[in-house]
C-alpha atoms as a PDB file:
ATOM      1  CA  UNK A   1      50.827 -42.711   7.256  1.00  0.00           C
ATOM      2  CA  UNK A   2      52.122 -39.647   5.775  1.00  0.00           C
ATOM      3  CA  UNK A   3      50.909 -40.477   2.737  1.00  0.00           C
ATOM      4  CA  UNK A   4      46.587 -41.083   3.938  1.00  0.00           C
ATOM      5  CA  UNK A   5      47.450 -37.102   5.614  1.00  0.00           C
ATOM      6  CA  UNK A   6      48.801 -35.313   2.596  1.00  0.00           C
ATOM      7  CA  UNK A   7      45.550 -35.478   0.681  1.00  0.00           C
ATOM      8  CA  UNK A   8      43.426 -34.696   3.499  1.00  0.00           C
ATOM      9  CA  UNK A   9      45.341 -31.493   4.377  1.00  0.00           C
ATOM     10  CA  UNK A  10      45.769 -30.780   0.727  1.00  0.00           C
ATOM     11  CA  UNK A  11      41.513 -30.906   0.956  1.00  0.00           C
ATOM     12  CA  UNK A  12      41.316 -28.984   4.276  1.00  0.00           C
ATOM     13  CA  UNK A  13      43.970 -26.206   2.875  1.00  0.00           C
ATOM     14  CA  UNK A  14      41.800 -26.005  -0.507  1.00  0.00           C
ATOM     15  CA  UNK A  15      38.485 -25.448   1.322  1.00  0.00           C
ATOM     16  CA  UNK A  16      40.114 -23.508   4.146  1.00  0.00           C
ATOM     17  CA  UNK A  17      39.597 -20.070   1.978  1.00  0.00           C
ATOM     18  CA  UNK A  18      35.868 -20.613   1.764  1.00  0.00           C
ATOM     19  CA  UNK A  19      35.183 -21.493   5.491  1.00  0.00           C
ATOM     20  CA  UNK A  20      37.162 -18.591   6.544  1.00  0.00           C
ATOM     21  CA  UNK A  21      34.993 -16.476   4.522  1.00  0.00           C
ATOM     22  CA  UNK A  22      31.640 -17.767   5.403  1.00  0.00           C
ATOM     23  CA  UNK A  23      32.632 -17.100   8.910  1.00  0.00           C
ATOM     24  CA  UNK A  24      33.746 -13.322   8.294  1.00  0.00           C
ATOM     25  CA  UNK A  25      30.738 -12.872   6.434  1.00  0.00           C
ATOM     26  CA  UNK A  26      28.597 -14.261   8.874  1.00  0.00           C
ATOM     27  CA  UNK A  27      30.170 -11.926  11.575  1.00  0.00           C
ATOM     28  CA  UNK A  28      29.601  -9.333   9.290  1.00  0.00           C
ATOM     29  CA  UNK A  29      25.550  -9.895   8.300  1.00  0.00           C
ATOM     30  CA  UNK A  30      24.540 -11.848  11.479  1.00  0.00           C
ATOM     31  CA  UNK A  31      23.730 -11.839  15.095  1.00  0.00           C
ATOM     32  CA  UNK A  32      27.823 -11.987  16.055  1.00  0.00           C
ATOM     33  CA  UNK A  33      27.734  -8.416  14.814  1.00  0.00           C
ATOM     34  CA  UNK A  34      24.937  -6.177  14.533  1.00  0.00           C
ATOM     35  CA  UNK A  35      24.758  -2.511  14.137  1.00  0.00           C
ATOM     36  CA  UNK A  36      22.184  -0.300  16.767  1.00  0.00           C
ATOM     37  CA  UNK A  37      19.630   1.495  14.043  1.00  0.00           C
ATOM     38  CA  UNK A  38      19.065   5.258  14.088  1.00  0.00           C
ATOM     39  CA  UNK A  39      15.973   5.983  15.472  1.00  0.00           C
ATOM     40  CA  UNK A  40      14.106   9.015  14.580  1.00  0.00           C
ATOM     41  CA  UNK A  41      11.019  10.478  16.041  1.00  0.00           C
ATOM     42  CA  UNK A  42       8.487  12.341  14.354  1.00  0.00           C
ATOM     43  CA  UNK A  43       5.663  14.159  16.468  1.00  0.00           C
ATOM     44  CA  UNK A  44       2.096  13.591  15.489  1.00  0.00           C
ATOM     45  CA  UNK A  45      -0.408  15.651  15.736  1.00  0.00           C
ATOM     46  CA  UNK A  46      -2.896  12.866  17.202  1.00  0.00           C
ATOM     47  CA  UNK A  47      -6.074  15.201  17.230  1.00  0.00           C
ATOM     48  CA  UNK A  48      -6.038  15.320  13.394  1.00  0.00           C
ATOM     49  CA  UNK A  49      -5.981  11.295  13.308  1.00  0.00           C
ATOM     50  CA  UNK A  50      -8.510  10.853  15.798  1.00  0.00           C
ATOM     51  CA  UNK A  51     -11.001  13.263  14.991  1.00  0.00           C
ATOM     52  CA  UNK A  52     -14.390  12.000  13.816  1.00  0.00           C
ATOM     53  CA  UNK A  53     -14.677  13.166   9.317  1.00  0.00           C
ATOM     54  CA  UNK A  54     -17.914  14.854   9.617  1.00  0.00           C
ATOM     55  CA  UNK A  55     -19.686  12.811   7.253  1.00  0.00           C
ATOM     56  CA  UNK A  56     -23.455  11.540   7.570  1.00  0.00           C
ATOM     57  CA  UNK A  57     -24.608   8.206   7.865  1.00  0.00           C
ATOM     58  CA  UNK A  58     -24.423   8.214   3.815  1.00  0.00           C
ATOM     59  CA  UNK A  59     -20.798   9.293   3.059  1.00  0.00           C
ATOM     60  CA  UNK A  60     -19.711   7.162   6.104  1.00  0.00           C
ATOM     61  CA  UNK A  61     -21.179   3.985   4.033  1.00  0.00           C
ATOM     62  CA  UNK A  62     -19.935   4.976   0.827  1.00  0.00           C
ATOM     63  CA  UNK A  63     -16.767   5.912   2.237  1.00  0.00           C
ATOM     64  CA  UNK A  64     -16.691   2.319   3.654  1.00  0.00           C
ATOM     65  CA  UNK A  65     -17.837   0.930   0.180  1.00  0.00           C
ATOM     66  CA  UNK A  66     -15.145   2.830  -1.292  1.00  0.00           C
ATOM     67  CA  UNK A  67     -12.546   1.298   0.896  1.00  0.00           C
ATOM     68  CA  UNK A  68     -13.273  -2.261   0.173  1.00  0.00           C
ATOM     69  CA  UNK A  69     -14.695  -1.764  -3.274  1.00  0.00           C
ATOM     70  CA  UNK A  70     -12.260   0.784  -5.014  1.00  0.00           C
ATOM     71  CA  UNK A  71      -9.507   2.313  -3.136  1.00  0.00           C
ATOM     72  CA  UNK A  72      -7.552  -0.725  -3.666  1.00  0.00           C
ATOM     73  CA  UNK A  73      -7.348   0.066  -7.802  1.00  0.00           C
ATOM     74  CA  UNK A  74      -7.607   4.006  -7.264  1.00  0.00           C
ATOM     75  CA  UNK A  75      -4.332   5.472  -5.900  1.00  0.00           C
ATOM     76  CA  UNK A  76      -2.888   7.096  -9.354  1.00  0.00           C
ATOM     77  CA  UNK A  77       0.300   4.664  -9.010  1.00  0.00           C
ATOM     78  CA  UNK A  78       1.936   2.285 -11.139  1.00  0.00           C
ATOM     79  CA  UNK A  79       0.638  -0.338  -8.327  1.00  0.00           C
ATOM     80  CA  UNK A  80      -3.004   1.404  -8.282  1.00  0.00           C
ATOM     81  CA  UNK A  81      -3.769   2.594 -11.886  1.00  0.00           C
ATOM     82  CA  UNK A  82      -6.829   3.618 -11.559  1.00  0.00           C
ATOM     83  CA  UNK A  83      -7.113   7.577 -11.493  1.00  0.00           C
ATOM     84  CA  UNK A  84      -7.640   9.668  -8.350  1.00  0.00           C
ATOM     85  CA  UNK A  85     -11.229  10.017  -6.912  1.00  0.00           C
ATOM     86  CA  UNK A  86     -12.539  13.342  -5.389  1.00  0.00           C
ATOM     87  CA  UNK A  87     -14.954  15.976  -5.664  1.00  0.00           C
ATOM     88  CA  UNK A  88     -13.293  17.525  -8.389  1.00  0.00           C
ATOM     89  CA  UNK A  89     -14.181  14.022 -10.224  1.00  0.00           C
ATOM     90  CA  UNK A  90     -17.618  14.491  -9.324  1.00  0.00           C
ATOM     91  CA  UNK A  91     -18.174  17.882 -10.530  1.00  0.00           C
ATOM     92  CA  UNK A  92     -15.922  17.299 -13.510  1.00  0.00           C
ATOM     93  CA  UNK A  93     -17.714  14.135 -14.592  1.00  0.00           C
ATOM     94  CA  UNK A  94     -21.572  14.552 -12.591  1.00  0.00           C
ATOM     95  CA  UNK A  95     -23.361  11.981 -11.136  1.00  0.00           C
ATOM     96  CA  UNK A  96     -24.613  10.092 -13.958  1.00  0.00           C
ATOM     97  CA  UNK A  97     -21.786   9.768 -16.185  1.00  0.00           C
ATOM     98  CA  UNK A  98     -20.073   8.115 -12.193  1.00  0.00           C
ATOM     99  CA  UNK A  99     -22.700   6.112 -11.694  1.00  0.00           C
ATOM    100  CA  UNK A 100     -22.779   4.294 -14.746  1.00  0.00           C
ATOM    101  CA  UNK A 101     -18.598   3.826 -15.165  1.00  0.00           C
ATOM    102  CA  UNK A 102     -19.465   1.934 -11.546  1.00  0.00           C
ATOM    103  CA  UNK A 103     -22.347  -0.322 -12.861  1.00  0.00           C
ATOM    104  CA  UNK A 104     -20.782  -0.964 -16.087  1.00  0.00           C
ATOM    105  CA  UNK A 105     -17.080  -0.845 -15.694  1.00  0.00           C
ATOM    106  CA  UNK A 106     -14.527  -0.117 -18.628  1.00  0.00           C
ATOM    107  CA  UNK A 107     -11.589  -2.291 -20.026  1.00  0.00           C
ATOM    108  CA  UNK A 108      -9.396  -1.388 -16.665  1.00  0.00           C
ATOM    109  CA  UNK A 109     -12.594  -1.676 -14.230  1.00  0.00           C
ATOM    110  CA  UNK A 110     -14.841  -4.262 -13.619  1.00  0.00           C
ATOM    111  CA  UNK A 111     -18.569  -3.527 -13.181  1.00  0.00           C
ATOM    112  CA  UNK A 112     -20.639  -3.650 -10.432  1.00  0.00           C
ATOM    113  CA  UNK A 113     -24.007  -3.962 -11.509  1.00  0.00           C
ATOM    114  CA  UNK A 114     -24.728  -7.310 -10.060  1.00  0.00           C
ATOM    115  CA  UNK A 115     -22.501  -6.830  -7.019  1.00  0.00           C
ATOM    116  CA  UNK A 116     -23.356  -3.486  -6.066  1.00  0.00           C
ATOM    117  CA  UNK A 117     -27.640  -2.041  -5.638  1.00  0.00           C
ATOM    118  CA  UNK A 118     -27.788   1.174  -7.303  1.00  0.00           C
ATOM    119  CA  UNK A 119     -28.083   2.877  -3.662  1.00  0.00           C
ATOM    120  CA  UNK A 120     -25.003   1.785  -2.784  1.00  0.00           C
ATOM    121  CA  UNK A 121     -23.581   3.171  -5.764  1.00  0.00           C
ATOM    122  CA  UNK A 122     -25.190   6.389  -4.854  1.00  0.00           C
ATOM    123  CA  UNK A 123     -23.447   5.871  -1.224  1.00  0.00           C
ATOM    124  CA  UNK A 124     -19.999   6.191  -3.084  1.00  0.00           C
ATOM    125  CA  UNK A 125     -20.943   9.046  -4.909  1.00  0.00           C
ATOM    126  CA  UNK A 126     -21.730  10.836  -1.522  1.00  0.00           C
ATOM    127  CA  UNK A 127     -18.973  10.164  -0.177  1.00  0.00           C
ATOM    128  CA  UNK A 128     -16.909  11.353  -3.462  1.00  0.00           C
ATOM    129  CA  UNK A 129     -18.576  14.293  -3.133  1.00  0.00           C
ATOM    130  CA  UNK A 130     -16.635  15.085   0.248  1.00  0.00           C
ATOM    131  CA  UNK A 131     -13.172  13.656  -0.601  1.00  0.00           C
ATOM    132  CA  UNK A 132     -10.834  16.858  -1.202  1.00  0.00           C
ATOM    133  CA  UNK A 133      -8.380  16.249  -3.855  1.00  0.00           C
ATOM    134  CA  UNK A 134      -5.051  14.902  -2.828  1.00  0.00           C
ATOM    135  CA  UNK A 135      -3.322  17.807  -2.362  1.00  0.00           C
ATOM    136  CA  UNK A 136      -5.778  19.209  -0.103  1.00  0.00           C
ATOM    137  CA  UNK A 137      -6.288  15.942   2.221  1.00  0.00           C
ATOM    138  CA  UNK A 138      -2.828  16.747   3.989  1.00  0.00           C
ATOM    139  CA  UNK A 139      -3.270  20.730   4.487  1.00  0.00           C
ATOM    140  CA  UNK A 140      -7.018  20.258   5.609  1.00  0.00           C
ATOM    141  CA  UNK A 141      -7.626  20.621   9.350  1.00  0.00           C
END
């Protein structure tokens, strides 16, 4: 009889090492102990949120084509390469040159000719037209 025990608390003093730690490490990562978070408040200033962008019927279009068609691509990160849009771009570049990087694209960009009528083209140019440069979106009131 002694003899069928001795392996099996051989085993069981082996593999006692690695249950004891999976427990203490469970304790330590999972429900049996948990930690309260900090929470910290920051005040909004909710009238800047919900306050209508005084934008016509135009720039509120192209400001909606912008937001499905390009904002995803033009954030000037490493996760959206394509460059910052405002009116700087617009006055920089003009209309035209705008226009016609939409309908025909470049390596980076698709084009949009087929997917987008030249007046809603000329709906995200309006709306370009208002968009203050980065900087300026936060201090604007």
């Amino acid at each position: 009889m002694n003899r069928r025990l001795l392996p099996c608390a051989a085993v069981l003093v082996a593999l006692s090492p690695f249950l004891v730690a999976s427990w203490v490490h469970a304790q330590q990562n999972g429900e049996a102990h948990s930690t309260v978070p900090t929470v910290v408040r920051t005040d909004y200033d909710m009238r800047k949120f919900i306050a209508p962008l005084p934008l016509n019927e135009t720039e509120s279009k192209g400001r909606k084509l912008f937001a499905q068609r390009c904002a995803n691509c033009h954030g000037g990160t490493a996760q959206r390469p394509g460059p910052l849009l405002s009116q700087q771009t617009v006055e920089r570049l003009g209309d035209s040159v705008i226009r016609e990087k939409v309908r025909k694209g470049s390596v980076m960009m698709p084009g949009f000719e087929y997917s987008l009528e030249p007046a809603r083209i000329d709906e995200i140019i309006a709306f370009l037209k208002t968009a203050p440069p980065r900087g300026q979106a936060a201090a604007r009131d």
